[in-house]
Protein backbone atom coordinates (compact mmCIF):
# COMPACT_ATOMS: atom_id res chain seq x y z
CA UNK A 1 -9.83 -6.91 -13.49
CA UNK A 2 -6.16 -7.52 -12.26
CA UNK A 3 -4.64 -11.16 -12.59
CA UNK A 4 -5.05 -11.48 -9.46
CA UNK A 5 -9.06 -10.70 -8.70
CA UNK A 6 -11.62 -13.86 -8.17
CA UNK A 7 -8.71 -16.30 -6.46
CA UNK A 8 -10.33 -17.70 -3.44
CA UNK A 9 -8.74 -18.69 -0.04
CA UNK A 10 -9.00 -21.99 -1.05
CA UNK A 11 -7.79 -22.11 -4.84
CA UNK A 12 -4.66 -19.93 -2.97
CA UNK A 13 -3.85 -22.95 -0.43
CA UNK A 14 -4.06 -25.16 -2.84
CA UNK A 15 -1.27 -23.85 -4.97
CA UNK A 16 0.46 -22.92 -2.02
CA UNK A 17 0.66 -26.71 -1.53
CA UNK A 18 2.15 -27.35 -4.73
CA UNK A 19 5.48 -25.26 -3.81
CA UNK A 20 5.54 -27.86 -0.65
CA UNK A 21 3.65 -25.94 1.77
CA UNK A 22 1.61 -27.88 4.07
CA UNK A 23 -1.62 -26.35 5.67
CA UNK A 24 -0.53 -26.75 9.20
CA UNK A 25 -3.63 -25.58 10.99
CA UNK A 26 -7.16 -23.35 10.71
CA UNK A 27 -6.80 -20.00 12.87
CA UNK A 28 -10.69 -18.87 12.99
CA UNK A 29 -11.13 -18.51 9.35
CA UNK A 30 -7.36 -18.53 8.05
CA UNK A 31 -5.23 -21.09 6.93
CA UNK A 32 -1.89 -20.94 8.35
CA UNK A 33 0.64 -23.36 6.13
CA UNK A 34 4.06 -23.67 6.68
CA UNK A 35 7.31 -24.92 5.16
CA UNK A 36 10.69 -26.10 6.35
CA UNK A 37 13.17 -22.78 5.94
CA UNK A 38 10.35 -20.80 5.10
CA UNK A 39 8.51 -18.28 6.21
CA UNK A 40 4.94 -19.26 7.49
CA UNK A 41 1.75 -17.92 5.55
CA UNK A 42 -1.56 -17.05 6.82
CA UNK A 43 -4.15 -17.64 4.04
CA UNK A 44 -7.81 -15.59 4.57
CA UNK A 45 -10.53 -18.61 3.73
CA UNK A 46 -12.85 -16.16 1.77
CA UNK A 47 -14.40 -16.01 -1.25
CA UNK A 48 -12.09 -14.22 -2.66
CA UNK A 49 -8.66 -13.13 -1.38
CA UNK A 50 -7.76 -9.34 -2.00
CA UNK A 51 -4.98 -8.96 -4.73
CA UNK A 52 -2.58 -6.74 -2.55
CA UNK A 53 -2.56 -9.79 0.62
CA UNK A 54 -1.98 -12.69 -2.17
CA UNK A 55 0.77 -10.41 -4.21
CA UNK A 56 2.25 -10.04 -0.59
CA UNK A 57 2.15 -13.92 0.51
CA UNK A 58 3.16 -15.01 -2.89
CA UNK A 59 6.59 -12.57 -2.41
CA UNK A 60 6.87 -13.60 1.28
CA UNK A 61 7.30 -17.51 -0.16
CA UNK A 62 9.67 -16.69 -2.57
CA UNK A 63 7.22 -17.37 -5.67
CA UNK A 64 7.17 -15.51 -8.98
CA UNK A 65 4.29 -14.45 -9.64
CA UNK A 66 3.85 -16.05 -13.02
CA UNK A 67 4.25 -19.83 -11.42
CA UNK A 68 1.88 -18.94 -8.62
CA UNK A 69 -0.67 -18.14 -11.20
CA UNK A 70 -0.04 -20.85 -13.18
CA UNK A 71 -0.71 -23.39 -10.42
CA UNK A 72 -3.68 -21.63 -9.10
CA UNK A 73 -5.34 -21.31 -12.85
């Protein structure tokens, strides 16, 4: 399994938050959080967010990978 296999939609916004994103709105069954100056995310809710999307988001923010994981561990 990669690092990033079993993170859920929700365990993802939630670390999201901690890098001072705020969960704007619910689009059907996606979180959409945004950020002054940044680029705005759009978070699948599901069990389990596919490692490619997250990798993807995490870059989009401006994130290393390393803190992202540590805050979503």
């Amino acid at each position: 399994m990669g690092r990033f296999a079993n993170i859920s939609g929700e365990s993802a916004v939630k670390a999201f938050k901690k890098f001072g994103y705020l969960h704007s709105h619910t689009s059907g069954d996606h979180a959409i959080l945004q950020k002054e100056a940044s680029p705005t995310l759009s978070i699948p809710l599901h069990k389990e967010v596919a490692p490619n999307l997250l990798r993807a988001q995490i870059k989009r923010a401006g994130i290393s990978q390393e803190k992202f994981l540590k805050e979503v561990k």
